[in-house]
Structures are given as C-alpha cells and as structure tokens.
Protein backbone atom coordinates (compact mmCIF):
# COMPACT_ATOMS: atom_id res chain seq x y z
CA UNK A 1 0.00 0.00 0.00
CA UNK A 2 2.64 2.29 0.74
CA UNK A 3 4.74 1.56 -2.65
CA UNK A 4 1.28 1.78 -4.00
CA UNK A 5 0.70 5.82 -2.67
CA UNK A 6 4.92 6.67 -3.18
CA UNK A 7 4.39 5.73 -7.02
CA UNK A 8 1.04 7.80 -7.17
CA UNK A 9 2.86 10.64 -5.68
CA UNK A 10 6.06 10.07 -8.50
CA UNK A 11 3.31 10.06 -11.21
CA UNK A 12 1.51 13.06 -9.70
CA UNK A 13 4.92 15.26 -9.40
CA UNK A 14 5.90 14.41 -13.19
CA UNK A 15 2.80 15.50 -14.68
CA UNK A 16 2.64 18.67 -12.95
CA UNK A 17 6.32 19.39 -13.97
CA UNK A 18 5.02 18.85 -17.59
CA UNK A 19 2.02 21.08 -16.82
CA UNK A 20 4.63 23.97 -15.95
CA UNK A 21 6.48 23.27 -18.66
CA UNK A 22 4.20 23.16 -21.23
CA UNK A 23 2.75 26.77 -19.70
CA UNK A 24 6.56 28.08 -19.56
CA UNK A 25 6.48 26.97 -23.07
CA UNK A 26 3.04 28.56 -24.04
CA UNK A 27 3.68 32.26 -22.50
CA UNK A 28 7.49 31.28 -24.55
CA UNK A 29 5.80 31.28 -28.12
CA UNK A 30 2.93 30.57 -30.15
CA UNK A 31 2.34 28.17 -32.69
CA UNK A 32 0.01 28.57 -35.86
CA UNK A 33 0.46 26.39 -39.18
CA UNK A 34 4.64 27.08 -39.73
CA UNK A 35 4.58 30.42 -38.22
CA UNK A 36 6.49 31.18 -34.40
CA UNK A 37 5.77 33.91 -32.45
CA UNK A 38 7.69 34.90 -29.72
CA UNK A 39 6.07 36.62 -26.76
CA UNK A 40 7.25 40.31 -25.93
CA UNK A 41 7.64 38.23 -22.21
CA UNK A 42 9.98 35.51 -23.80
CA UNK A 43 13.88 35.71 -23.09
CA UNK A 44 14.13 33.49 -25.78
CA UNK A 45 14.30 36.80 -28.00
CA UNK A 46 17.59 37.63 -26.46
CA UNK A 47 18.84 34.44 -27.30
CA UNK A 48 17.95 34.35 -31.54
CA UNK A 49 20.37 35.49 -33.53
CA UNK A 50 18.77 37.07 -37.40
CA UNK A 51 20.87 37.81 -40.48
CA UNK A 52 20.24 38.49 -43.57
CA UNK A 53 21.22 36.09 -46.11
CA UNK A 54 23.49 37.29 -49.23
CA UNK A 55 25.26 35.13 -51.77
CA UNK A 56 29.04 34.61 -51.31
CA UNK A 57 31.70 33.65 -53.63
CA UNK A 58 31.91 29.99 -53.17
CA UNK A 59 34.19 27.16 -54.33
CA UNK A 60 32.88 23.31 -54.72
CA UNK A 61 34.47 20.67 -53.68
CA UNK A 62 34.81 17.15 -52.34
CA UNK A 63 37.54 14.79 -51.37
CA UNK A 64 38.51 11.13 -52.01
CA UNK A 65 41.70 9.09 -52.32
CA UNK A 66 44.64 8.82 -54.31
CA UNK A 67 48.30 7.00 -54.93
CA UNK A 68 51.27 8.48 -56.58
CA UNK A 69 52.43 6.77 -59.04
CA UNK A 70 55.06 7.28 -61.71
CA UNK A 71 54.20 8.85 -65.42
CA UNK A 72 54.75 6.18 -67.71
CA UNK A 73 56.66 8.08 -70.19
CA UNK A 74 59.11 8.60 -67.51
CA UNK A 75 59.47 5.19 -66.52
CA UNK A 76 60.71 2.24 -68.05
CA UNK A 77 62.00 -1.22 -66.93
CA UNK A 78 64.82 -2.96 -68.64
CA UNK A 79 65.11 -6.17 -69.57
CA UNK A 80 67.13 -8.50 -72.08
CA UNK A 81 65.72 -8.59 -75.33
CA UNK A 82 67.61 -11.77 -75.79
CA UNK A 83 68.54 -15.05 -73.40
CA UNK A 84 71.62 -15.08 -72.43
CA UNK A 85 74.33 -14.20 -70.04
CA UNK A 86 75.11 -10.77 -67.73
CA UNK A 87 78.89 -10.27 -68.43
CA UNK A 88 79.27 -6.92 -67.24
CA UNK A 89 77.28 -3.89 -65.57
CA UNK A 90 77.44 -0.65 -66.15
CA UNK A 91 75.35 1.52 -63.95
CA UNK A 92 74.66 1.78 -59.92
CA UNK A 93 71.61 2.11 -58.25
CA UNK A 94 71.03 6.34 -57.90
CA UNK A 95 73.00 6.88 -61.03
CA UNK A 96 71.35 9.37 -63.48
CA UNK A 97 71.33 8.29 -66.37
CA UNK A 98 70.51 9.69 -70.11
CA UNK A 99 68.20 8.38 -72.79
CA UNK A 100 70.71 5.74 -74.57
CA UNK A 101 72.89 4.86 -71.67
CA UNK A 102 74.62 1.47 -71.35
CA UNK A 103 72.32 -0.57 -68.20
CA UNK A 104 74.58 -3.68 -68.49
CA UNK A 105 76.54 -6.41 -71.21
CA UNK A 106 74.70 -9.94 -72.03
CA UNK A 107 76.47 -12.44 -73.65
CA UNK A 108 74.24 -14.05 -76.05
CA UNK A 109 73.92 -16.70 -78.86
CA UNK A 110 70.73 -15.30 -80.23
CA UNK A 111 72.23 -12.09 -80.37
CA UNK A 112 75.21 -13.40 -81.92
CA UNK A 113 73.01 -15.04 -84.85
CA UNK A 114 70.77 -12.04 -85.26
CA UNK A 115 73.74 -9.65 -85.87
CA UNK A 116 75.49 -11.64 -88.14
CA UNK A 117 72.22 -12.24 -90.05
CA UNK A 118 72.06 -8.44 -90.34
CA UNK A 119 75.46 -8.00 -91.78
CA UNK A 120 74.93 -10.99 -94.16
CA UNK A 121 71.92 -9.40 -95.69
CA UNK A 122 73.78 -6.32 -95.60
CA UNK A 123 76.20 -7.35 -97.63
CA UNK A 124 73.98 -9.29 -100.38
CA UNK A 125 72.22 -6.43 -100.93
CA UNK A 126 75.34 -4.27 -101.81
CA UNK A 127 76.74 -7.12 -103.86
CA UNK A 128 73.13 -7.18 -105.20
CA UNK A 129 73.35 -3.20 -106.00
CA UNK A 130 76.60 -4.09 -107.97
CA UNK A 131 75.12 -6.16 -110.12
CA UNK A 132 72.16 -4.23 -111.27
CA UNK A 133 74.38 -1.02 -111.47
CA UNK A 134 76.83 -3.12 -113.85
CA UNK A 135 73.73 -4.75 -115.66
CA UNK A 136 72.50 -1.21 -116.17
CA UNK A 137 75.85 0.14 -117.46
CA UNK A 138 75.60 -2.76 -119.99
CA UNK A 139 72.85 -2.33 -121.25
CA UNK A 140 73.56 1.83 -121.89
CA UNK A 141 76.66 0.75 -123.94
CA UNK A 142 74.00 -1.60 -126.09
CA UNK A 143 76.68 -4.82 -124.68
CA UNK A 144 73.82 -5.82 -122.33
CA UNK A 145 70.35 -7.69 -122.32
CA UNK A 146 67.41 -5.95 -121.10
CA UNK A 147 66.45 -9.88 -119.30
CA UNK A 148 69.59 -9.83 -117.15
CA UNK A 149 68.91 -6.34 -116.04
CA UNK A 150 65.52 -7.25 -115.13
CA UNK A 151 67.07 -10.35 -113.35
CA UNK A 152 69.20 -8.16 -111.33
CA UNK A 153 66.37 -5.52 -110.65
CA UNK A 154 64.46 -8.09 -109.05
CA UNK A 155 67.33 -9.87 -107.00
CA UNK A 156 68.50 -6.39 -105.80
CA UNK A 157 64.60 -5.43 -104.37
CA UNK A 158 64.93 -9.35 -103.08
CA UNK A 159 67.61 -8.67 -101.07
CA UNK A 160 67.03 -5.48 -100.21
CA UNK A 161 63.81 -6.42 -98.29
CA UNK A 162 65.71 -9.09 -96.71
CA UNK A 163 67.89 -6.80 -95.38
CA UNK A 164 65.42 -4.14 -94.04
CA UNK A 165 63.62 -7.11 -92.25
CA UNK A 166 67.25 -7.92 -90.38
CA UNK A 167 67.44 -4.48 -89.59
CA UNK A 168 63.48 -4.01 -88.51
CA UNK A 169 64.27 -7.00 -86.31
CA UNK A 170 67.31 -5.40 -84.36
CA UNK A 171 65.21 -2.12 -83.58
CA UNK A 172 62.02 -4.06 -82.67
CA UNK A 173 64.66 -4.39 -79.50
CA UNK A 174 65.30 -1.05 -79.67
CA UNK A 175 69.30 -2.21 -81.05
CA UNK A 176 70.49 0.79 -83.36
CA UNK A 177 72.19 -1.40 -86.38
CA UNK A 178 75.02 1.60 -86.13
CA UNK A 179 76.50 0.52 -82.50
CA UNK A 180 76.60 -2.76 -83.65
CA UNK A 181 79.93 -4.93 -83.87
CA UNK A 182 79.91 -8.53 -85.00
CA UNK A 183 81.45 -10.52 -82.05
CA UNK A 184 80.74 -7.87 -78.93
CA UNK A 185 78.50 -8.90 -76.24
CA UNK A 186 74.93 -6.52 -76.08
CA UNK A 187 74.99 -3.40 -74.79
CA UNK A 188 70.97 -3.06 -73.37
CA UNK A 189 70.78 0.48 -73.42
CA UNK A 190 68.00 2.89 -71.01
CA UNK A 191 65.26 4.05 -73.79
CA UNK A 192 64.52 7.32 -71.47
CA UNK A 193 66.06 9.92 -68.77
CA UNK A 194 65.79 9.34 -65.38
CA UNK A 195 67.63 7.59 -62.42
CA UNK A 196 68.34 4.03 -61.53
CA UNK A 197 65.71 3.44 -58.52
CA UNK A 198 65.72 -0.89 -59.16
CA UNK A 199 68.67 -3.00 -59.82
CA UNK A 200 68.90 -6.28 -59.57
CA UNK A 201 71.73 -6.87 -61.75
CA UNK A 202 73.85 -9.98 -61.19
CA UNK A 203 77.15 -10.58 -62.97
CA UNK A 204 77.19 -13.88 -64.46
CA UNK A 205 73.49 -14.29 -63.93
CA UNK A 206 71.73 -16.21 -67.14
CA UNK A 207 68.57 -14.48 -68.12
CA UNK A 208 65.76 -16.47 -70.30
CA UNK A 209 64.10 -14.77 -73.04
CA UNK A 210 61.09 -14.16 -70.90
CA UNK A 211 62.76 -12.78 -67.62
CA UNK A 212 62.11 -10.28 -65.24
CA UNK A 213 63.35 -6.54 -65.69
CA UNK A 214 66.71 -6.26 -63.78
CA UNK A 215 66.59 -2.62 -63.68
CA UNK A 216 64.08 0.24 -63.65
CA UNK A 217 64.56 4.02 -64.74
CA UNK A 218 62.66 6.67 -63.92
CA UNK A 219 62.22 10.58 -64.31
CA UNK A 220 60.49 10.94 -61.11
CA UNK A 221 60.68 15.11 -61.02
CA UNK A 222 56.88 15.00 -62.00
CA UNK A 223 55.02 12.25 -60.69
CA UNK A 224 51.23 10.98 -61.31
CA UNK A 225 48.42 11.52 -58.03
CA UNK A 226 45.60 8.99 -59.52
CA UNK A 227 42.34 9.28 -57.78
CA UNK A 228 39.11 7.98 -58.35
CA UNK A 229 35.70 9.92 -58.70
CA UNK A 230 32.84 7.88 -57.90
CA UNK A 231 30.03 8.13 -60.41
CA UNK A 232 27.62 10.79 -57.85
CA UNK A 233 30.57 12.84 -58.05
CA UNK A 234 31.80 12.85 -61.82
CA UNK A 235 29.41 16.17 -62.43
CA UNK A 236 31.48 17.96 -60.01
CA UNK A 237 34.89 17.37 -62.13
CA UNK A 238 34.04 19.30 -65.18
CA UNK A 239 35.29 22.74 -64.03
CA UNK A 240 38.34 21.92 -61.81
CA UNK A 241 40.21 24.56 -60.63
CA UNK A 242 42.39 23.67 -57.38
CA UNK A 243 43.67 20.89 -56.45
CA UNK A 244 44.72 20.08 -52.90
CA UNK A 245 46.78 16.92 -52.10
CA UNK A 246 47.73 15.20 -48.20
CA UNK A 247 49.40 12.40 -47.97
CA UNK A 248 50.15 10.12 -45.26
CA UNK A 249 53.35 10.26 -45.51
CA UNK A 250 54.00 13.40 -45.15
CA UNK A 251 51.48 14.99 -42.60
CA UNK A 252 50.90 18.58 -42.33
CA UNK A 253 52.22 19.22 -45.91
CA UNK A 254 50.30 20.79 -48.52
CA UNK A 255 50.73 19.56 -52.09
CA UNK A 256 49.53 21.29 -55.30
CA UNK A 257 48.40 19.71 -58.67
CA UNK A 258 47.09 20.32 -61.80
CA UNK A 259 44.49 18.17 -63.55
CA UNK A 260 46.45 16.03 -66.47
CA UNK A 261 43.31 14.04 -67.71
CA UNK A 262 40.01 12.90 -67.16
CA UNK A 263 39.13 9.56 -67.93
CA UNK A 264 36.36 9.35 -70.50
CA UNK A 265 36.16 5.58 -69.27
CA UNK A 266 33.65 4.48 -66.17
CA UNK A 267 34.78 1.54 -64.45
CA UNK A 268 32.47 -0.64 -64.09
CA UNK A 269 33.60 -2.52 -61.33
CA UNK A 270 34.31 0.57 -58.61
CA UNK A 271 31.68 2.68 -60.70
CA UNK A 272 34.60 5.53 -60.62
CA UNK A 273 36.22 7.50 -62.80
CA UNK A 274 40.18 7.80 -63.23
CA UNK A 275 41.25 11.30 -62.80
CA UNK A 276 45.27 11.73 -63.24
CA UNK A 277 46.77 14.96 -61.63
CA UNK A 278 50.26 16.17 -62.38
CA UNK A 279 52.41 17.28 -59.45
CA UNK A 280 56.15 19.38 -59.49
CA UNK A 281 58.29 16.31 -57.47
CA UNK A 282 61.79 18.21 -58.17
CA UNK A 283 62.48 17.51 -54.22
CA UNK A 284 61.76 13.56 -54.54
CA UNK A 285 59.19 13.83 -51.30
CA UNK A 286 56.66 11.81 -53.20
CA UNK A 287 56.85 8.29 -53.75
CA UNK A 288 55.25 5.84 -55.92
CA UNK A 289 52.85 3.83 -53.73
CA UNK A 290 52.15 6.83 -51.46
CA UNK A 291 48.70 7.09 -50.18
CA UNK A 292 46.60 9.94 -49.03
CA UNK A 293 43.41 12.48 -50.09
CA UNK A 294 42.62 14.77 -52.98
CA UNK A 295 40.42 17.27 -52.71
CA UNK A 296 39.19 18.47 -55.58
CA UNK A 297 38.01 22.32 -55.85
CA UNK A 298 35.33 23.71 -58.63
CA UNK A 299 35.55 27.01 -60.45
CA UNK A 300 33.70 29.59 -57.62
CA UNK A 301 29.67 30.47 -58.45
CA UNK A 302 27.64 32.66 -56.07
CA UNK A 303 26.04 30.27 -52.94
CA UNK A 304 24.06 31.20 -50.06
CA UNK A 305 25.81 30.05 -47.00
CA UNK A 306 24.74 29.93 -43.79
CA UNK A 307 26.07 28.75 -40.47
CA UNK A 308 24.82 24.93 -39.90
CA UNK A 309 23.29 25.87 -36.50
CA UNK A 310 20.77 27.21 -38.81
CA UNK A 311 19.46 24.17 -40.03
CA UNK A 312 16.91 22.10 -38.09
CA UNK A 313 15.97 18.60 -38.12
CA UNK A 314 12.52 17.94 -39.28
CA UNK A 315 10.51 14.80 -39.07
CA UNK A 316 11.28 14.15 -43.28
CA UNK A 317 12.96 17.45 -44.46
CA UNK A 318 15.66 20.18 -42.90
CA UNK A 319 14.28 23.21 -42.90
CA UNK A 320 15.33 27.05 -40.99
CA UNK A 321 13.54 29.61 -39.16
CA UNK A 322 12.70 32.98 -41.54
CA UNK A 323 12.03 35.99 -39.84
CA UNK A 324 9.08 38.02 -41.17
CA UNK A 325 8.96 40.70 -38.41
CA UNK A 326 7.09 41.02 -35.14
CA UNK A 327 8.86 38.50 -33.44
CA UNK A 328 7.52 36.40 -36.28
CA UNK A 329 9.35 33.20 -37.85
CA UNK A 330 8.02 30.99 -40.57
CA UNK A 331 9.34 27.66 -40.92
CA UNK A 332 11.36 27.08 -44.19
CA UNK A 333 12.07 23.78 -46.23
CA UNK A 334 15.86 24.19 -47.28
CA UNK A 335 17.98 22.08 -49.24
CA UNK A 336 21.30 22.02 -48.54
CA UNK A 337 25.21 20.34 -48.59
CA UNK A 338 27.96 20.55 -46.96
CA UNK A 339 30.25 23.33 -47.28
CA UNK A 340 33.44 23.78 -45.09
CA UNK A 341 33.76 23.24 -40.93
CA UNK A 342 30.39 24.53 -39.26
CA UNK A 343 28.88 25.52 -42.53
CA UNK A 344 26.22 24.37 -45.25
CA UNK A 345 25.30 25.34 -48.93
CA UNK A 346 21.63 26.45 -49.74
CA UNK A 347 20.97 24.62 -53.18
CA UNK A 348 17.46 25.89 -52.56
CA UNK A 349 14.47 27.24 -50.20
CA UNK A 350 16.26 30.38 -49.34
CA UNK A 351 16.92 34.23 -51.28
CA UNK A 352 19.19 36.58 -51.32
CA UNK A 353 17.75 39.57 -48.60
CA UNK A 354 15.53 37.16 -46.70
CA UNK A 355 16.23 37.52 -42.52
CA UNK A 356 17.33 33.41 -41.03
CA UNK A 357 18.04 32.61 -37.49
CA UNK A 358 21.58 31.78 -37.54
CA UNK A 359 21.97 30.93 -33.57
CA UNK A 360 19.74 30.10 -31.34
CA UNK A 361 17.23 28.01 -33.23
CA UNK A 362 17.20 24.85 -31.49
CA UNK A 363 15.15 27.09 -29.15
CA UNK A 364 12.16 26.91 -31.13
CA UNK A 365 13.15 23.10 -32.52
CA UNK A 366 9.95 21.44 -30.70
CA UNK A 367 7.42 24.01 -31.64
CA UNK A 368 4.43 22.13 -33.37
C-alpha cells in the first residue's frame, strides 16, 4: 500500500512538472500552421540570432583518395631482349642516367646469330646493288640484255627487303644497327632519362628470353596523383580549378596539382572515374605507392551560406527559421550540402535579402 501511494505521488509530481512546462512553453511562443511567435515576455528573444542572407563567392568541392604513381613516359624497366648471359654492368643504383645509356653487357647466342644475319643481308644487298648497277651500265653501252637487267632488278629489291627485315628485327629491340659490332656482347641500353631506382643486376646471372626486368629508370621530377571519382561525383569534375593533395606520408604538408586528364572511361567494377593529376616532385618527397586524399576544388559560383546551426531537423525534411517581423518566424524547407567546418550550402528554399536565425534556433526546434 505504501509503494502503492509513493508511485502515485512520482506520477503526480511528473505531470505537474510537464504542466509547468508546457505553460513556460506557451507564455514562450505561439504556434500557428509554420509560423512562431515569440512573446514580448519571452527571453528566448535575447537568445535568436537574425541575419540576412546574401550570396558569397563559393568554391565546390569534395575529397577522395589517391596514390602516386610514376608517369609512364618517364618510366621504363629494362630487360634482355635476348637469353643469355650478364657479363658486365654498367650503372649503380642512384645513377642518373641519359636516354641511350649502357644498363649492363649480355652475352648471347641469339644475339650473336641475329647480328650476323644483319650483316649478311647487308652485304647481299650491296653485292646485289653491284650487279644491277653493272647490268645497267651494260645495257647503256648496247653490250647488255634488257632480261639480265631485269634479273638483277628483281634480286637487288629481293635482297634489299631481306635486309630491311634484319634491320626491322634489331630495332624491334630497340638495337640501333650503327653501334653494332659482329662478335661484342649486347649493350641493353635505357630508352629514357631518369635515375636508376631498381637494380637487380647480377654478374654472371643467365637471363631467359622471358625474364624479369633487372633494372628500372625513372624521371620521377613530376610524378602521377591517380584518384578515383565515384560516379555521384563525376558532375562535379568538369570545371576543376584547385587541387589540394595530403598524404600520409608526409602529414601537415600541402601539395599542389594540376588536372592532367580525365578519364572518358567508367569503371564498371568501382563505378569511378580515373582522374590523373600532375604534381612538381623536383624535391623527390613523393613516392610511388604513397597514399593519401585529394580534394578536388570547382571554379567559384555565387552560394548562399549559412552557419549549420541554422538548419533544423525535421521529421522528413531540414528546414530554418525565416524571420518576417514582429517577433515572427516561418518555418522554411531548405535544401542544402555541406560546405566547409560549421557551414552548409543552400541549393534551394532560401533568397538573397531574406532575414534566417543563424543561432539560437534549437530554441524553437519542438514548436508544433
């Protein structure tokens, strides 16, 4: 019985407190349709906060990932064009080199067979020249027959072709026929500028026609950021004007960019789009395989911004408080996203001159 009368009493106290509150509330404001009014009596006045609302210049923008990687015009990996064996190298790892640098020596059969197939056919086809020319001197001093010349016309374009396809076959391996000497040992040459970051170069070490590279080159004073728009974002990249890199690697530093190419490819397996940026890497603080964020910033355009405080929560739509004088505020519906820190973008509900609560409107959150 006595539980009974201290849980009556519990019940009794809490619904009186709501009875004061909701009173509090009523001599607080006034609620009609989507319009406040805040009694003269109220200190909630004293606690709203009214601006007006004026477009500002503002930049879009959003942020996602992105790895450094090396331009592939500035990077290349060597390898033996031919099997056979290292008998001598000729850089160090963190050498610079130059386009057409010796990487190393290979001692190799194939080699051997290709070159001397190049100065055979090389030599038929100027013993094939001979003949035609003497053929054609012949036949101007009316000693000659006009079949023999044709003989030697053909022979000469015969071997001739043979010879070109010698010589297509040494510079398929990027060989140049004039460096060539019957008998020496292959000089694999780097095809670009750049330094020696990779070598695994072994002397003596056998290499099969399909081997790894034993040596990499690269021109890393401009490197590649790649990062990946998702497909809800790709309308945003058509206007790029800044572009703001942080990696993990080096915390706390900013990095600039500019936009090398847009993908005109989805992929359809991240539903992304490839977006390459080209950053100045003259200080060699990037490297390949480095992760971290790009934030990618839109040409300005005029935007309504307002503090998010500003914004409240409705039951199935955001919406603000507008003043229209007299202690007077009509609820708004507002669209909005995400600007910088504390504030939002108005995409729409809101014009320029109109006066918003900007602090203080979770006062009025629970008026109905």
């Amino acid at each position: 019985m006595r539980k009974y009368l201290y849980l009556l009493l519990i019940a009794t106290s809490v619904s009186s407190c709501k009875q004061k509150e909701d009173a509090k509330e009523s001599r607080e404001f006034t609620v009609q349709g989507d319009t406040i009014t805040v009694s003269k009596e109220s200190s909630l006045a004293a606690k709203l906060k009214v601006d007006v609302v004026e477009p500002e210049t503002y930049y879009p923008s959003f942020t996602t990932s992105g790895v450094v990687k090396a331009i592939p015009t500035n990077y290349a990996e060597i390898a033996s064009p031919f099997a056979g064996r290292i008998t001598k190298s000729l850089v160090r790892l963190g050498q610079k080199v130059a386009a057409g640098s010796p990487i190393f020596e290979i001692s190799s059969p194939e080699f051997f067979e290709t070159t001397k197939e190049y100065y055979q056919t090389k030599q038929e086809m100027a013993l094939a020249y001979k003949s035609l020319k003497r053929e054609k001197d012949l036949l101007q001093n009316k000693v000659g027959v006009e079949k023999e010349k044709e003989e030697a016309e053909l022979n000469y374009e015969l071997k001739k072709k043979d010879f070109e396809n010698a010589k297509a076959a040494l510079q398929v391996y990027r060989i140049d026929p004039a460096q060539l000497s019957l008998g020496r040992p292959l000089v694999v040459r780097s095809p670009i500028s750049g330094e020696v970051v990779k070598s695994n170069i072994v002397l003596g070490q056998y290499l099969k026609e399909d081997a790894e590279p034993v040596a990499i080159i690269a021109n890393l004073d401009k490197v590649w950021v790649v990062a990946h728009v998702k497909e809800k974002d790709v309308n945003l990249i058509r206007n790029l004007s800044y572009v703001d890199i942080s990696l993990v690697a080096l915390p706390g530093k900013a990095i600039q960019g500019k936009i090398y190419h847009i993908s005109d490819m989805m992929d359809e397996d991240t539903r992304s789009v490839e977006v390459l940026i080209e950053c100045s890497n003259v200080k060699r603080q990037m490297k390949p395989g480095m992760y971290g964020t790009v934030k990618l910033t839109d040409n300005p355009t005029p935007k309504i911004l307002i503090p998010s405080s500003a914004v409240l929560q409705g039951e199935d739509n955001n919406y603000v408080l507008v003043s229209i004088g007299n202690s007077k505020y009509v609820k708004r519906r507002v669209t909005t996203v995400s600007a910088t820190g504390e504030t939002l973008v108005i995409l729409s509900g809101l014009n320029a001159g109109e006066h918003v609560v900007t602090k203080g409107a979770f006062y009025l959150n629970d008026a109905r």
